[in-house]
N, C-alpha and C. Protein backbone atom coordinates (compact mmCIF):
# COMPACT_ATOMS: atom_id res chain seq x y z
N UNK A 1 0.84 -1.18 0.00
CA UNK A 1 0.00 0.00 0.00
C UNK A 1 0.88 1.24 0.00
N UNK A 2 0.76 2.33 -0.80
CA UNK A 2 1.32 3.39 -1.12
C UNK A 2 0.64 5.01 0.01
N UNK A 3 1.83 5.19 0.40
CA UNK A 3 1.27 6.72 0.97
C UNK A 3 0.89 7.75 0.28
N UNK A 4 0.35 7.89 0.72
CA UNK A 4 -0.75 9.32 0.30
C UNK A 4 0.20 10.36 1.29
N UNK A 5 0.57 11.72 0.11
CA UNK A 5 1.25 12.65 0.67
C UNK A 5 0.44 13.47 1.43
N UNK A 6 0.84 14.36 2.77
CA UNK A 6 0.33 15.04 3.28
C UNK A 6 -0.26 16.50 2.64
N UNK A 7 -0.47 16.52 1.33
CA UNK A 7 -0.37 17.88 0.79
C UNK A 7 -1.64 17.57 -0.05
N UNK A 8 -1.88 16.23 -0.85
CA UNK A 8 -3.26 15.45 -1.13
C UNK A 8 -3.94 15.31 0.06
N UNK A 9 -3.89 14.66 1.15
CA UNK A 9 -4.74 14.80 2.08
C UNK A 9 -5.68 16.20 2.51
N UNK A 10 -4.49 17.11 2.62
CA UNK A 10 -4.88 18.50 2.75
C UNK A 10 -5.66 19.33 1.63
N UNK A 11 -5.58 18.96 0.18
CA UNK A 11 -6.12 19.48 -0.68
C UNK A 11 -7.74 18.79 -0.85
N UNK A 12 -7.92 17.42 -0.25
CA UNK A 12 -8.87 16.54 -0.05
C UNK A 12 -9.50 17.38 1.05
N UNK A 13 -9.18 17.32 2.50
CA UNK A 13 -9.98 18.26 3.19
C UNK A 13 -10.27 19.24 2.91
N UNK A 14 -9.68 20.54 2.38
CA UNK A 14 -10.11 21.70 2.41
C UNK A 14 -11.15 21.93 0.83
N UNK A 15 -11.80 20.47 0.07
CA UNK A 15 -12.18 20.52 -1.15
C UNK A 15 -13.48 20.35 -0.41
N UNK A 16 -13.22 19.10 0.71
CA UNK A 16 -14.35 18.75 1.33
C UNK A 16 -15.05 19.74 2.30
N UNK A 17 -14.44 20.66 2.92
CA UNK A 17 -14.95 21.87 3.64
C UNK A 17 -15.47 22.54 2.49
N UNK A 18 -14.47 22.95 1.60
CA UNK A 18 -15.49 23.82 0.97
C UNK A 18 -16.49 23.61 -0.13
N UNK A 19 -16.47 22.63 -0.26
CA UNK A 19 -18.13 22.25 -0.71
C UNK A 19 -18.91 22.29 -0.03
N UNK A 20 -18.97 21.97 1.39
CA UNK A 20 -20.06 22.08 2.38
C UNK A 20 -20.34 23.21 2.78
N UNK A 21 -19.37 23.87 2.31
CA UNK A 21 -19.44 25.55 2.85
C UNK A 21 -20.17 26.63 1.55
N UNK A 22 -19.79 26.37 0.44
CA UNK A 22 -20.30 26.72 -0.90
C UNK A 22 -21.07 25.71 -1.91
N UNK A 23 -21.27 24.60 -1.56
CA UNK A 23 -21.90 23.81 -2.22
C UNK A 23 -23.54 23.76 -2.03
N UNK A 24 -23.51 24.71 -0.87
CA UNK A 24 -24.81 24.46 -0.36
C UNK A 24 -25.63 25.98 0.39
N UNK A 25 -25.04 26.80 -0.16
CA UNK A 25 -25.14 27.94 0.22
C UNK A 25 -26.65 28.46 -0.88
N UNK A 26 -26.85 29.34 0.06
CA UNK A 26 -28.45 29.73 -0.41
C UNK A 26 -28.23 31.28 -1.27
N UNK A 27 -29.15 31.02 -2.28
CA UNK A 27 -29.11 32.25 -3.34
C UNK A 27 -29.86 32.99 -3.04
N UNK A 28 -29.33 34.31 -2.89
CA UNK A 28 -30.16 35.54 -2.77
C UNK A 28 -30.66 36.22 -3.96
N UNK A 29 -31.73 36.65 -4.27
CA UNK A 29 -32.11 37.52 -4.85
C UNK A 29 -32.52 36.83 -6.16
N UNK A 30 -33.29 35.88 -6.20
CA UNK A 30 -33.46 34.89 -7.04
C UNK A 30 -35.20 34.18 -6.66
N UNK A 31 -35.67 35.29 -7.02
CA UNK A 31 -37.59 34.70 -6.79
C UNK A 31 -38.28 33.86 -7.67
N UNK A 32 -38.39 32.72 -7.83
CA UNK A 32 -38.98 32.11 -9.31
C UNK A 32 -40.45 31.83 -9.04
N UNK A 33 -40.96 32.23 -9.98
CA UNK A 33 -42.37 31.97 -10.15
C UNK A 33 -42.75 30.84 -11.53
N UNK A 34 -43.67 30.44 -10.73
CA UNK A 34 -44.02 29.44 -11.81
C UNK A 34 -45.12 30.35 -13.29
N UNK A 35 -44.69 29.77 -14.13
CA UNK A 35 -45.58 30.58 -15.21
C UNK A 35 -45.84 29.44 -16.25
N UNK A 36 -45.50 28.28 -16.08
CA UNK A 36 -46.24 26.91 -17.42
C UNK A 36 -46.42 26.15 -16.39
N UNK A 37 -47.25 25.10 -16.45
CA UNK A 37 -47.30 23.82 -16.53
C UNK A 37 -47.55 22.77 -17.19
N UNK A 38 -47.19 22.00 -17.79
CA UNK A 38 -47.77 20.90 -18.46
C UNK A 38 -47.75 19.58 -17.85
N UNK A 39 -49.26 19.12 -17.35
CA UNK A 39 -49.66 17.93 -16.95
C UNK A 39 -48.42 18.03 -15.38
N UNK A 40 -48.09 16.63 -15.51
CA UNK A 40 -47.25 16.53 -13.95
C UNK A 40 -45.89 16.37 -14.20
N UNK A 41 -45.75 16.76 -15.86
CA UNK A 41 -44.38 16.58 -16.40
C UNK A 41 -43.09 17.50 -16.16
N UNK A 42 -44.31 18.40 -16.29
CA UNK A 42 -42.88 20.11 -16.34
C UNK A 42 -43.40 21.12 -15.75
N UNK A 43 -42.52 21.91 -15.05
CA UNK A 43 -42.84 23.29 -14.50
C UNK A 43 -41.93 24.52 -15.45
N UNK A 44 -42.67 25.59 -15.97
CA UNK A 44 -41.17 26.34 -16.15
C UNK A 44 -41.73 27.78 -15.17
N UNK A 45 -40.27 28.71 -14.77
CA UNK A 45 -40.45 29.49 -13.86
C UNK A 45 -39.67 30.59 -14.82
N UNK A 46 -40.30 31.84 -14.21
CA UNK A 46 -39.41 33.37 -13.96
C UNK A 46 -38.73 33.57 -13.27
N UNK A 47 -37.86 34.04 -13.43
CA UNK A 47 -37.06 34.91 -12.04
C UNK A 47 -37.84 36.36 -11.71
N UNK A 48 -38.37 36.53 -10.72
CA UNK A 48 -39.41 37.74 -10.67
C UNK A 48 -38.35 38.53 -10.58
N UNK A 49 -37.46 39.11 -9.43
CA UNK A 49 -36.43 39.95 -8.63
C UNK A 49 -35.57 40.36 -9.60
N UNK A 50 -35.37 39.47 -10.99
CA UNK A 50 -34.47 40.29 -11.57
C UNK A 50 -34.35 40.57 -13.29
N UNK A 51 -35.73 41.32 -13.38
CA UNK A 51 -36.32 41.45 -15.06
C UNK A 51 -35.92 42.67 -15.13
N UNK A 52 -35.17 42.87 -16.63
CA UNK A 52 -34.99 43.83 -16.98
C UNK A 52 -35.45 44.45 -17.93
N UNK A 53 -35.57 45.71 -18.68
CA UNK A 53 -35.97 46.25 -19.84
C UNK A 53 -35.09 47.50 -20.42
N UNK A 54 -34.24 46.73 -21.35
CA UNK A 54 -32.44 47.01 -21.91
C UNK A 54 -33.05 47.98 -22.57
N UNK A 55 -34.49 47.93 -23.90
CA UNK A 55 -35.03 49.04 -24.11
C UNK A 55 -36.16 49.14 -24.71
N UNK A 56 -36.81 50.07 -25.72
CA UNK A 56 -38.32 49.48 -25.82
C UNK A 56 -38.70 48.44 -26.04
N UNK A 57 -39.72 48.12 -25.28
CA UNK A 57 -40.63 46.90 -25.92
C UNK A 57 -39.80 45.44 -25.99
N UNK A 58 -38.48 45.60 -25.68
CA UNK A 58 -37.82 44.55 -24.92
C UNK A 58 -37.90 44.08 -23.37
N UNK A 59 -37.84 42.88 -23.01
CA UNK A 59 -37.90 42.78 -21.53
C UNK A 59 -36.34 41.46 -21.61
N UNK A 60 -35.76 41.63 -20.77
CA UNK A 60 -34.97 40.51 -20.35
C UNK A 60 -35.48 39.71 -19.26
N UNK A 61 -35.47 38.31 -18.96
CA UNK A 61 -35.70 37.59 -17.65
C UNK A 61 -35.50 36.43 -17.84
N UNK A 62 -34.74 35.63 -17.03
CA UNK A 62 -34.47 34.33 -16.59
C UNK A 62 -35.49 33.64 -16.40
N UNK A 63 -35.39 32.08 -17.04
CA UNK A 63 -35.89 31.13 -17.15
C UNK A 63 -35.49 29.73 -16.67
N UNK A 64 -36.23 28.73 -15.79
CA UNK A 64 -35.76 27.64 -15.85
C UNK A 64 -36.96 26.70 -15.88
N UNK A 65 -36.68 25.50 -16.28
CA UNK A 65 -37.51 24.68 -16.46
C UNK A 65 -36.86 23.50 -15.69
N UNK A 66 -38.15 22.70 -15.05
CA UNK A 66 -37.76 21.53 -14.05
C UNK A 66 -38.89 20.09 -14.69
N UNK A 67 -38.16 19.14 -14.59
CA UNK A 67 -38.99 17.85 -14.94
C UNK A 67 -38.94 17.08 -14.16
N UNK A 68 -40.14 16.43 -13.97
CA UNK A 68 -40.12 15.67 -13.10
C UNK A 68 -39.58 13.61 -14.02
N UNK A 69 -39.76 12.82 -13.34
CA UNK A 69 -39.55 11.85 -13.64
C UNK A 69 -40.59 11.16 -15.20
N UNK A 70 -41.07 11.37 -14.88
CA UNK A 70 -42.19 11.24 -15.90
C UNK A 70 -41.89 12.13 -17.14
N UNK A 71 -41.63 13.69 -17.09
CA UNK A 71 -41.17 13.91 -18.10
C UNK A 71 -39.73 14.19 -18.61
N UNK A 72 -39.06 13.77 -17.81
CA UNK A 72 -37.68 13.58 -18.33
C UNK A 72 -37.58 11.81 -19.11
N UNK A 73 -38.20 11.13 -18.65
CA UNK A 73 -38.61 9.75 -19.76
C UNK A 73 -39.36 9.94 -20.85
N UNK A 74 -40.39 10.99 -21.03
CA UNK A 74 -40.85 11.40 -22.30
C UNK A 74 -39.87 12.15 -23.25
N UNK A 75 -39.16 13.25 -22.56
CA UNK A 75 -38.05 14.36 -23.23
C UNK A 75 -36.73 13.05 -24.02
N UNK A 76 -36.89 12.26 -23.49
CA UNK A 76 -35.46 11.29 -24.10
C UNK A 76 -36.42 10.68 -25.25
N UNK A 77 -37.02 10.21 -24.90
CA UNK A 77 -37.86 9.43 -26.31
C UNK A 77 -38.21 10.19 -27.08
């Protein structure tokens, strides 16, 4: 069995702190509203908190869409 240098160990812990520390950290300023649904397949959302309007009659805003099990087996087929 081969040693593991003390400098891998250390780069191993402090990867593992900080994922727990930033891996899981909560987003501010990020409101999503739901605005589709279809059936029990899909949700898609807005970001309310952060729409913009660059200039007329344009709007900017974030989008995400979430599937559930059911339609992530339809989306592949």
């Amino acid at each position: 069995m081969e040693k593991v240098s003390s400098s891998i160990k250390l780069g191993v812990i402090f990867a593992v702190i900080g994922h727990a520390i930033f891996g899981y950290a909560e987003v501010w300023g990020v409101d999503w509203k739901v605005f589709w649904e279809f059936n029990d397949e899909t949700k898609s959302y807005y970001d309310a908190e952060n729409i913009a309007f660059p200039s007329e009659n344009i709007v900017r805003v974030w989008i995400k869409v979430s599937y559930t099990s059911k339609g992530v087996a339809k989306f592949v087929k």
